[in-house]
N, C-alpha and C. Protein backbone atom coordinates (compact mmCIF):
# COMPACT_ATOMS: atom_id res chain seq x y z
N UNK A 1 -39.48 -10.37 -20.20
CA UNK A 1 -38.32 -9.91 -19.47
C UNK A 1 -38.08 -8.44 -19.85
N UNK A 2 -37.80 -7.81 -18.65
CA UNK A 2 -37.86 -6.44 -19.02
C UNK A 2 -36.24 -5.80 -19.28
N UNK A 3 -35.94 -4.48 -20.21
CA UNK A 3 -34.51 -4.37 -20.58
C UNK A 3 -33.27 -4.61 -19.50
N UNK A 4 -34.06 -3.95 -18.54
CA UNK A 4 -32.95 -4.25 -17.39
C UNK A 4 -32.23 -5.59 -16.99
N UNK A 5 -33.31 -6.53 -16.87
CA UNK A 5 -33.13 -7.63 -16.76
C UNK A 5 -31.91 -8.47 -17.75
N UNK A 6 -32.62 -8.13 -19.22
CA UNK A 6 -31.78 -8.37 -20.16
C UNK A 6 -30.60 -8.14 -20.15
N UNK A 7 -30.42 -6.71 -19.93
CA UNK A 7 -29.02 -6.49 -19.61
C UNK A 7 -28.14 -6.73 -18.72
N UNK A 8 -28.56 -7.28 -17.38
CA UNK A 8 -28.22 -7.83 -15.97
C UNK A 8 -27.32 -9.57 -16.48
N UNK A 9 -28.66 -10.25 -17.09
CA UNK A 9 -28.14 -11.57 -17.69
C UNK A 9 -26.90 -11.19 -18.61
N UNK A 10 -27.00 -10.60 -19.49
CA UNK A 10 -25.70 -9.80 -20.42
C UNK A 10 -24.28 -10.46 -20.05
N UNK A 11 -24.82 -9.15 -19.07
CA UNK A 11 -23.88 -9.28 -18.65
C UNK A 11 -22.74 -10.41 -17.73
N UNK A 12 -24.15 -10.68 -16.91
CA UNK A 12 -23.19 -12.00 -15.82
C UNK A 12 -23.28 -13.11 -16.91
N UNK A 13 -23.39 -12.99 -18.06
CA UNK A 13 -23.13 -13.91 -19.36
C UNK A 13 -21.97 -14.13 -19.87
N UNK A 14 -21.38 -12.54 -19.95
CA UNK A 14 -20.47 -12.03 -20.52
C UNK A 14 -19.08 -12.22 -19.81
N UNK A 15 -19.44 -12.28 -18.34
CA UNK A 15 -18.45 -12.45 -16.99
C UNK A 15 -17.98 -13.80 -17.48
N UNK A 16 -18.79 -14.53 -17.53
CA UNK A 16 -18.39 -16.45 -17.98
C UNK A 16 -17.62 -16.26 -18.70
N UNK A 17 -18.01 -15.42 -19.86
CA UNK A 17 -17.23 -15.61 -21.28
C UNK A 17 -16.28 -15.76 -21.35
N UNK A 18 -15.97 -14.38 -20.64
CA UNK A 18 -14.32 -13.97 -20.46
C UNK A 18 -13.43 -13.78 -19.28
N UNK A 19 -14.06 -14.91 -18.68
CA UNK A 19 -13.08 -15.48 -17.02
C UNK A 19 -11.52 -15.98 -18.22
N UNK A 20 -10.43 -15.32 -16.96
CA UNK A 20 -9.24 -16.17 -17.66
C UNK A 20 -9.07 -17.50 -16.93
N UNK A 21 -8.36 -18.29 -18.12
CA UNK A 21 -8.15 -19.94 -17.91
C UNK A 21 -8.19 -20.00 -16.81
N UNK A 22 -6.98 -19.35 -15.47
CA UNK A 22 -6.93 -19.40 -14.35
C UNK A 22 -8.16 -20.07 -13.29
N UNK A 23 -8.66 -19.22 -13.51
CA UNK A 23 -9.97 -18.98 -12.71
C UNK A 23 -11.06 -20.08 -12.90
N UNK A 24 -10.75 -20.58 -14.19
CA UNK A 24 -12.14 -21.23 -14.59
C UNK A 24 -11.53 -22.77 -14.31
N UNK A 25 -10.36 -22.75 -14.04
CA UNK A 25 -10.03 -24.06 -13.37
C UNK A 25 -10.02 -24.52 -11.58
N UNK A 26 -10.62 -23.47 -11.15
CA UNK A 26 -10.95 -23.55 -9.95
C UNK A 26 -11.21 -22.19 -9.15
N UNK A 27 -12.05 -22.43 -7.91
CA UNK A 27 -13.04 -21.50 -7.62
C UNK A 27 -12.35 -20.70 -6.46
N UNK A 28 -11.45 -21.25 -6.31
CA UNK A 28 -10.58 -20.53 -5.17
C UNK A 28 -9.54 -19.35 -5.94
N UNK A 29 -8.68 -18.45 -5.41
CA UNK A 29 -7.56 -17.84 -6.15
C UNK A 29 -6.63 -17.64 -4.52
N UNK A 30 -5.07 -17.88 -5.01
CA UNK A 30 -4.42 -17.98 -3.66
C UNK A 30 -3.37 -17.04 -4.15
N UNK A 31 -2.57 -16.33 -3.17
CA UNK A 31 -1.20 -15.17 -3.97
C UNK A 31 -0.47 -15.61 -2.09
N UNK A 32 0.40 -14.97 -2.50
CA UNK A 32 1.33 -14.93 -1.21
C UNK A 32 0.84 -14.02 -0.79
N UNK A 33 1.32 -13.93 1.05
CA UNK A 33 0.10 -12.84 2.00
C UNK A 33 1.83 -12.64 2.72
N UNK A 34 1.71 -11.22 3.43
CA UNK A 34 2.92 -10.58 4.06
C UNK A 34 2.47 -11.49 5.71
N UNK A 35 3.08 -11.56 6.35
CA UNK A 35 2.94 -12.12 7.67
C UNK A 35 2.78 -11.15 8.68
N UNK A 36 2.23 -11.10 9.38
CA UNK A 36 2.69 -10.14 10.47
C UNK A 36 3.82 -9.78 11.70
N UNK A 37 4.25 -10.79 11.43
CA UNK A 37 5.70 -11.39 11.71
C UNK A 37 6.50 -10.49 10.79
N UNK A 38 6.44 -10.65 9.76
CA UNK A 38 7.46 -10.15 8.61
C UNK A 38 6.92 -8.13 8.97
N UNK A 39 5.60 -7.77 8.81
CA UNK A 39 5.21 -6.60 8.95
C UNK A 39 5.86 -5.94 9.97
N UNK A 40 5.40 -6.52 11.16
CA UNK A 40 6.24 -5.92 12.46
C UNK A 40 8.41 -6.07 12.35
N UNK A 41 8.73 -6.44 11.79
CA UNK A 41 9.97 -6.68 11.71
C UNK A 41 10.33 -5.47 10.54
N UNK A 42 9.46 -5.57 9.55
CA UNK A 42 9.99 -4.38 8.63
C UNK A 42 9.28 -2.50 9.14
N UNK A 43 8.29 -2.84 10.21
CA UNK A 43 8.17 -1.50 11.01
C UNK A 43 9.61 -1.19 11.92
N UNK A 44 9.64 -2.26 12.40
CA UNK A 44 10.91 -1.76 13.56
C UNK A 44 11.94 -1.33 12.90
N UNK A 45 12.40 -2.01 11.85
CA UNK A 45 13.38 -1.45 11.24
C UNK A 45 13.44 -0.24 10.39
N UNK A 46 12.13 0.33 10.09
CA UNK A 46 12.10 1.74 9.35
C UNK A 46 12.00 2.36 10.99
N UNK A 47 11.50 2.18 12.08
CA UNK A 47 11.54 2.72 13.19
C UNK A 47 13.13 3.04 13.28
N UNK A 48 13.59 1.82 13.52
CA UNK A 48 15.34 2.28 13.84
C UNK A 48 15.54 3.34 12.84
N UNK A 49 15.70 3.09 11.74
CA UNK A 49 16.67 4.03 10.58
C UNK A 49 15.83 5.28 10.79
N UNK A 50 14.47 5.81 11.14
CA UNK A 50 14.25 7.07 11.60
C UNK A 50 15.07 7.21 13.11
N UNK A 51 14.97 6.90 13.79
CA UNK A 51 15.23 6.96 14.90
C UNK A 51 17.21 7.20 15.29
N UNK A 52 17.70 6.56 13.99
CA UNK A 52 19.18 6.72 14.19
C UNK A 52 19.11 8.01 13.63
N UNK A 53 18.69 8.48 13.46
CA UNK A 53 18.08 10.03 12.80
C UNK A 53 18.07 11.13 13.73
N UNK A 54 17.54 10.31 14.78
CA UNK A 54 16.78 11.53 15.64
C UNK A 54 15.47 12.03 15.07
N UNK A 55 14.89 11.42 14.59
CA UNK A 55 13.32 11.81 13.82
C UNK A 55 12.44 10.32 14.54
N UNK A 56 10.94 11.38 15.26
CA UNK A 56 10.36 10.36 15.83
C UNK A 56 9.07 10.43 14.32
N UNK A 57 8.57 8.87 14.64
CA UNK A 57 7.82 8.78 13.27
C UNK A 57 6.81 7.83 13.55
N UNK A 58 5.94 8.04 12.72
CA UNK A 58 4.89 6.76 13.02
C UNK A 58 5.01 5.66 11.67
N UNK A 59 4.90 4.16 11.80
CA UNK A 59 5.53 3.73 10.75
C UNK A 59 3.86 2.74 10.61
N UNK A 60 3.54 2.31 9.66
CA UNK A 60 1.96 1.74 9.12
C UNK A 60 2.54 0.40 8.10
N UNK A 61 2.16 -0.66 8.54
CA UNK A 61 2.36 -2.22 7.92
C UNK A 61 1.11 -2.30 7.00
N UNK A 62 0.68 -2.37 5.95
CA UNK A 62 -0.66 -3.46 5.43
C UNK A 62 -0.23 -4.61 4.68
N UNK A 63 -1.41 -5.09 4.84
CA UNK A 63 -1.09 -6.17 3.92
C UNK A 63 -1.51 -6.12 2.24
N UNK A 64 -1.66 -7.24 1.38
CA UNK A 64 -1.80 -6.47 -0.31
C UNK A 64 -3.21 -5.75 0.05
N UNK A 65 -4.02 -6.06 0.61
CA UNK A 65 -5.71 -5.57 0.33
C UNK A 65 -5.89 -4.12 1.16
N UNK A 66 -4.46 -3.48 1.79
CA UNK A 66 -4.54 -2.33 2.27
C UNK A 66 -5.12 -2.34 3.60
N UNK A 67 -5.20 -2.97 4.10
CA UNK A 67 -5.58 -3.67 5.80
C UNK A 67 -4.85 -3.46 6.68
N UNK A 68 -4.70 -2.14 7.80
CA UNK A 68 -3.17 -2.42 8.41
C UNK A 68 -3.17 -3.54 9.73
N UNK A 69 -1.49 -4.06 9.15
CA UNK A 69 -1.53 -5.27 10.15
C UNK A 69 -0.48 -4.66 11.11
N UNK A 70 0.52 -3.51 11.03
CA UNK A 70 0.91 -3.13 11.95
C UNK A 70 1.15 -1.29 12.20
N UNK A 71 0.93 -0.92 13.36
CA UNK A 71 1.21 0.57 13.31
C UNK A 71 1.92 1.26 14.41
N UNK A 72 3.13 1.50 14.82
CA UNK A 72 4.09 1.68 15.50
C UNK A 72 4.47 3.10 15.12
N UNK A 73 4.51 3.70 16.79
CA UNK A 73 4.06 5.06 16.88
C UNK A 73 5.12 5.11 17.65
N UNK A 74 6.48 6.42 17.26
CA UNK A 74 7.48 7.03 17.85
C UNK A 74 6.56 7.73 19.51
N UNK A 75 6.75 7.70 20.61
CA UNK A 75 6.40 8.62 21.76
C UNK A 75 5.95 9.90 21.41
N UNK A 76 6.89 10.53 20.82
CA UNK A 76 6.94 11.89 20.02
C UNK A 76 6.57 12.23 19.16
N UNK A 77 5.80 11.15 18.19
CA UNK A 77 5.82 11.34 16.69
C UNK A 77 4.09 12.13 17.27
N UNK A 78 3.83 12.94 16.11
CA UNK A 78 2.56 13.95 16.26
C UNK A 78 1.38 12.97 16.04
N UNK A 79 0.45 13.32 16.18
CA UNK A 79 -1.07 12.57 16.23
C UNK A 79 -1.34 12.58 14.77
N UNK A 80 -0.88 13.47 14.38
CA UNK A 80 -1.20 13.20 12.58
C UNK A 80 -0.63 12.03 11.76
N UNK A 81 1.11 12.07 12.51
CA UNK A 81 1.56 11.32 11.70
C UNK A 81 0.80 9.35 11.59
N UNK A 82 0.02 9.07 12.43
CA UNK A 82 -0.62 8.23 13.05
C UNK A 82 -1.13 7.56 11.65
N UNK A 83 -2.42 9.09 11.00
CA UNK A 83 -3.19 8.13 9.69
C UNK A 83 -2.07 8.48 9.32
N UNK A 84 -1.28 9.46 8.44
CA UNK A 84 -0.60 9.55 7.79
C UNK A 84 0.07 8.60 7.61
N UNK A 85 0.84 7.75 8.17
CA UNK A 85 1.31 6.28 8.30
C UNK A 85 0.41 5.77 7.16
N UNK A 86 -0.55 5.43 7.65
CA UNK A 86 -1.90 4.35 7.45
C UNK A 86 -2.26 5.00 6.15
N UNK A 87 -2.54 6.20 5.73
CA UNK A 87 -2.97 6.60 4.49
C UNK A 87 -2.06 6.04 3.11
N UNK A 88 -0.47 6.69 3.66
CA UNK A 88 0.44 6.21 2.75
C UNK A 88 0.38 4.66 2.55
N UNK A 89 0.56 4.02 3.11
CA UNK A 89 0.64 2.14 3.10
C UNK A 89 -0.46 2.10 2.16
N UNK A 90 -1.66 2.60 2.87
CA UNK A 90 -3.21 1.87 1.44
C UNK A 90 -2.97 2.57 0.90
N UNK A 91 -2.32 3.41 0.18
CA UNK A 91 -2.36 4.27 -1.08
C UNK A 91 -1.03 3.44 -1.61
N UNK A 92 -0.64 3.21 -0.97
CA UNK A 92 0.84 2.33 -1.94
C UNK A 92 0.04 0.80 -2.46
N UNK A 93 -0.30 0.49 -1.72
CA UNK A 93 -0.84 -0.74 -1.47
C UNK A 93 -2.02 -0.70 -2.39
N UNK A 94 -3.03 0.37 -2.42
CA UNK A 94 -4.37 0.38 -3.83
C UNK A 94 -3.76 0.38 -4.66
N UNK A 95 -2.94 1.34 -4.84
CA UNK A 95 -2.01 2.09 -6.37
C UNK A 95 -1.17 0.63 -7.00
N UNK A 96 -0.76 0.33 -6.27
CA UNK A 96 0.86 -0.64 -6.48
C UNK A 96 1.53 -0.13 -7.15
N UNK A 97 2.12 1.42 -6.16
CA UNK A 97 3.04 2.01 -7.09
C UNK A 97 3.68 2.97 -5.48
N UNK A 98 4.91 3.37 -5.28
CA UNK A 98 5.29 4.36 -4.30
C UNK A 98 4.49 5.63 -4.59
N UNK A 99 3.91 6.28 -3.11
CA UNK A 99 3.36 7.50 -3.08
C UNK A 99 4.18 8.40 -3.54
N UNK A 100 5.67 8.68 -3.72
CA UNK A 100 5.82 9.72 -4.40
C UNK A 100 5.89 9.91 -5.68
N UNK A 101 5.82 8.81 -6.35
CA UNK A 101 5.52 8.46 -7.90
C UNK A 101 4.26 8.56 -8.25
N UNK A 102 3.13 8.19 -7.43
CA UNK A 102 1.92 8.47 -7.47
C UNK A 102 1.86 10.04 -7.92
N UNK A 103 1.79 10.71 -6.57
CA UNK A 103 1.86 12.20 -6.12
C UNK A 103 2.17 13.40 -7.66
N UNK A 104 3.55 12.87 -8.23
CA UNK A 104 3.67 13.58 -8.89
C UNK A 104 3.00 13.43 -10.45
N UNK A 105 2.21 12.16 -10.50
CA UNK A 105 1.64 11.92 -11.54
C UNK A 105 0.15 12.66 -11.22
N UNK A 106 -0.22 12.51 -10.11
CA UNK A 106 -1.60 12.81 -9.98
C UNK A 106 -1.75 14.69 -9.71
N UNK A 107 -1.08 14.92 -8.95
CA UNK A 107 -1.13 16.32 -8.45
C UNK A 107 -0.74 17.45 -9.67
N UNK A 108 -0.22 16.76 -10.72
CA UNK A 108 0.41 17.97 -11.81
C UNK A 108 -1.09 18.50 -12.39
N UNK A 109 -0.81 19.79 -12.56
CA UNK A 109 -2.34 20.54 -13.14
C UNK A 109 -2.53 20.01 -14.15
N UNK A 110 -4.25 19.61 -14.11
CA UNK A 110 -5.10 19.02 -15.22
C UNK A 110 -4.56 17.41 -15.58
N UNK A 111 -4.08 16.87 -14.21
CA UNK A 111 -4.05 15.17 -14.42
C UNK A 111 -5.69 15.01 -14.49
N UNK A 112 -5.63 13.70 -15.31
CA UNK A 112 -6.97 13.18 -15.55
C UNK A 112 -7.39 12.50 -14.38
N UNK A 113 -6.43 11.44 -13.23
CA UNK A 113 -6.71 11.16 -12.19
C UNK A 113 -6.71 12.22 -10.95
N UNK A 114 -6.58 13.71 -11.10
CA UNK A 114 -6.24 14.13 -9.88
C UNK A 114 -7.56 14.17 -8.87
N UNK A 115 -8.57 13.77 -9.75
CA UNK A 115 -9.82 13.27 -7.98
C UNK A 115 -9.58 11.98 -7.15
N UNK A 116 -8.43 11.49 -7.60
CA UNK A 116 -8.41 10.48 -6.48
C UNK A 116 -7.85 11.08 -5.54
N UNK A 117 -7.50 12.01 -5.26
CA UNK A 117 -6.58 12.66 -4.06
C UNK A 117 -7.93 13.05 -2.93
N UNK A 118 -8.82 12.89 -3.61
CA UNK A 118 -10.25 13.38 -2.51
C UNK A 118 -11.06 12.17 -1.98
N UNK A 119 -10.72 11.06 -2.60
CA UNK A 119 -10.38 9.79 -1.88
C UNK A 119 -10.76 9.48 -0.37
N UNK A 120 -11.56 9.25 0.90
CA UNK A 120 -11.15 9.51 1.98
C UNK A 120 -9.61 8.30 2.18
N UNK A 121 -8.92 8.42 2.90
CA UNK A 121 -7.47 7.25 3.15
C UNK A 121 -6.74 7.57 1.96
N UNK A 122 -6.62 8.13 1.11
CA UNK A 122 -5.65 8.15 0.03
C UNK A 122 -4.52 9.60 0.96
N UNK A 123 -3.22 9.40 0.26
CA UNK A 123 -2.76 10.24 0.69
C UNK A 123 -1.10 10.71 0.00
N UNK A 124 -1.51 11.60 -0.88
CA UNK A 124 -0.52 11.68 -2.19
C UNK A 124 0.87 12.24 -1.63
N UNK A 125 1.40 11.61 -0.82
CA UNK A 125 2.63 12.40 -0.24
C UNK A 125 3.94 11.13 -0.06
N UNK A 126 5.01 11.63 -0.48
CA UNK A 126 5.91 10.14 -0.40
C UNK A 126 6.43 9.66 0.61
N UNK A 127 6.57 8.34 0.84
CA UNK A 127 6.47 7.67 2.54
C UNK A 127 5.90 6.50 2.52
N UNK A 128 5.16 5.99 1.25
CA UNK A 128 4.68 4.75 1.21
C UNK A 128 5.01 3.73 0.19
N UNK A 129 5.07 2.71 0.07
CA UNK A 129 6.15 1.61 -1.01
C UNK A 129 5.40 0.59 -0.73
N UNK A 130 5.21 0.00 -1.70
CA UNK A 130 4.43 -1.44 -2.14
C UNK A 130 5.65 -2.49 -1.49
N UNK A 131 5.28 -3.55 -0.80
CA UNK A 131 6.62 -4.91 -0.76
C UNK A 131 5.83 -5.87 -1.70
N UNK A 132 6.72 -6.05 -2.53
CA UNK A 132 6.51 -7.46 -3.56
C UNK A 132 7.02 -8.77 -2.96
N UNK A 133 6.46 -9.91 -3.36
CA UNK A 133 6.84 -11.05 -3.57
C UNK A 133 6.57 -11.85 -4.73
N UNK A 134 7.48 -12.19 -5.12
CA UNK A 134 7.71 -13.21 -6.44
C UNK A 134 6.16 -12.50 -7.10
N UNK A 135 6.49 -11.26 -7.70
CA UNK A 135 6.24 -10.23 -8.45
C UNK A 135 4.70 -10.24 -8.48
N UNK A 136 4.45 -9.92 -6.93
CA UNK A 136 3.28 -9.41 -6.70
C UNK A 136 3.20 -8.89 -5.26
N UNK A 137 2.29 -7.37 -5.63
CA UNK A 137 2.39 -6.91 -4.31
C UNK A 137 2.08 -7.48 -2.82
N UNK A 138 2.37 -7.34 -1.90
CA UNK A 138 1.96 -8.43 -1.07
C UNK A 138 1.48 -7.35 0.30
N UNK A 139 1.48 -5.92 -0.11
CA UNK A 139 1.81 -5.09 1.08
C UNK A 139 2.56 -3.81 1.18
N UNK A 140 2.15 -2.98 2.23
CA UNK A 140 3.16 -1.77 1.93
C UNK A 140 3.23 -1.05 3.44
N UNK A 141 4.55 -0.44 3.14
CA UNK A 141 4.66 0.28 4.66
C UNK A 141 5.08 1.91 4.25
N UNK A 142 4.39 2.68 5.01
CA UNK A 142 4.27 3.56 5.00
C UNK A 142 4.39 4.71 6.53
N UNK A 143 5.25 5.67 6.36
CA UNK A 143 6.38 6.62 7.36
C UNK A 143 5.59 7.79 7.21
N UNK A 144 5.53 8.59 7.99
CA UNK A 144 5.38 9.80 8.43
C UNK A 144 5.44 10.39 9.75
N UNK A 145 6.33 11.61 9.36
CA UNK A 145 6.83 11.86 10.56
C UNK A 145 8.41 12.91 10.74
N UNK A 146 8.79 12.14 9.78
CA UNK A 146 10.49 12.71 9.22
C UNK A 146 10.32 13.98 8.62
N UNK A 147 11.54 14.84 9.01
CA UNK A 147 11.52 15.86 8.29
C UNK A 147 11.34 16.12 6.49
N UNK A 148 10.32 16.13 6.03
CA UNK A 148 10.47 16.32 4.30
C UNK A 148 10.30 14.78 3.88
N UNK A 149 9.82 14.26 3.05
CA UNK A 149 9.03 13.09 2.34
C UNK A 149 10.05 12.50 2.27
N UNK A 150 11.59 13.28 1.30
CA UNK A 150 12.49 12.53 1.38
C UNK A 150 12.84 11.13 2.67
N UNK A 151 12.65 11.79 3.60
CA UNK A 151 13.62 10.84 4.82
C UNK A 151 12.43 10.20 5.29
N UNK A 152 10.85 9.90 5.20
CA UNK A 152 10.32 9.43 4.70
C UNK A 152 10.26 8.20 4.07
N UNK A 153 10.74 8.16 3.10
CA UNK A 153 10.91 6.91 2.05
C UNK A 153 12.25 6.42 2.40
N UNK A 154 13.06 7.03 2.90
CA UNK A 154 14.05 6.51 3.44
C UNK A 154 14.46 5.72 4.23
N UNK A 155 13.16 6.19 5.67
CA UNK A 155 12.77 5.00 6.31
C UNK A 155 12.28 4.11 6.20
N UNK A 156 11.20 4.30 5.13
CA UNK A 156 10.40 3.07 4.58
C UNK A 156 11.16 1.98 3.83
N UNK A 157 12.13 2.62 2.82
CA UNK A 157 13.21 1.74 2.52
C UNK A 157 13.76 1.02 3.21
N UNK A 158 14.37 1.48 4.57
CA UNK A 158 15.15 0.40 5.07
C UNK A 158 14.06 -0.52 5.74
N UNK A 159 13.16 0.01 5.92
CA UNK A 159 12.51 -1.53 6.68
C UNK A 159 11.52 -2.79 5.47
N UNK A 160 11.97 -2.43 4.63
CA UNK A 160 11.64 -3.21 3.08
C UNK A 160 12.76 -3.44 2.98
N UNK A 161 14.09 -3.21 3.36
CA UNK A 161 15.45 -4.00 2.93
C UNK A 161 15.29 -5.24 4.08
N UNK A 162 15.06 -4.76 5.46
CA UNK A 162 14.99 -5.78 6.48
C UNK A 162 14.23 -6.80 6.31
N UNK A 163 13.84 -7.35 5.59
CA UNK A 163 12.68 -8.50 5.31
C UNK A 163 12.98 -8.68 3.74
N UNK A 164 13.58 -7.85 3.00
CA UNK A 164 13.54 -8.26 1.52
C UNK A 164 14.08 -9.43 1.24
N UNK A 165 15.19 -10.06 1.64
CA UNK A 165 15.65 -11.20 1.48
C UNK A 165 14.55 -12.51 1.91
N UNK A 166 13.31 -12.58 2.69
CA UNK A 166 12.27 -12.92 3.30
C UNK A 166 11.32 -12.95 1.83
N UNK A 167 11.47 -11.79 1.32
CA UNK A 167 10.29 -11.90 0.43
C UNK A 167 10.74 -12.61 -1.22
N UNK A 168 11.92 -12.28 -1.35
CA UNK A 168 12.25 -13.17 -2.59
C UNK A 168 12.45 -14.33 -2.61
N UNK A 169 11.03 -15.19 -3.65
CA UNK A 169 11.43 -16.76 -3.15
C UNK A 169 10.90 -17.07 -4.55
């Protein structure tokens, strides 16, 4: 057997070793999944709260694995804001952390992570928020479009309040 080999077995040796209990009691793994029902209900509602604004916006649903399940586009909102939507959500949604918390960890000179920003779909700007359920991410929605990041997350907030009562169980 040649080293490579050796080390190949090693390893998927080593995988056995140290599976947690979880796992090693069955071959499946299940978490709560956002609905698309629930997605589209928490777009419309970051839609409204931009929109009582007077700010047209594009608003981006995923689910936990960063998949978008919904993407709802103001008439007006610019062609950019489109990925921008979609970037923020999977960057909330990879990270499991809000893009503007991200942003300012990664972008400060000489962060050790700041190559993830070159990422293609990553998108270090705030507007995107993880939705939890019974303390795991399940999903994230993500705004662009609003004047300044602030109003942004603002919208994204309220359409994570519109379903939050939905997600705590």
């Amino acid at each position: 057997m040649n080293a490579r080999m050796t080390m190949l077995l090693a390893l998927a040796l080593a995988g056995t070793l140290v599976r947690p209990a979880a796992a090693a009691d069955s071959a499946v793994w299940s978490r709560p999944m956002l609905t698309p029902e629930a997605a589209m209900q928490a777009a419309r509602a970051a839609q409204a709260e931009c929109r009582k604004q007077g700010w047209q916006v594009t608003v981006s649903v995923t689910d936990a694995s960063a998949v978008p399940l919904v993407v709802l586009r103001d008439r007006f909102a610019g062609w950019h804001t489109v990925e921008g939507s979609i970037d923020k959500a999977r960057t909330a949604a990879s990270w499991r952390g809000d893009t503007a918390s991200l942003a300012a960890r990664v972008m400060r000179p000489g962060a050790p992570e700041k190559a993830v920003e070159h990422i293609p779909g990553v998108l270090m700007l705030g507007g995107g928020i993880p939705m939890e359920a019974a303390g795991q991410v399940v999903g994230a929605i993500g705004v662009s479009g609003a004047p300044g990041v602030d109003n942004d997350v603002l919208c994204a907030k309220a359409g994570i309040a519109a379903i939050e009562a939905e997600l705590a169980f």
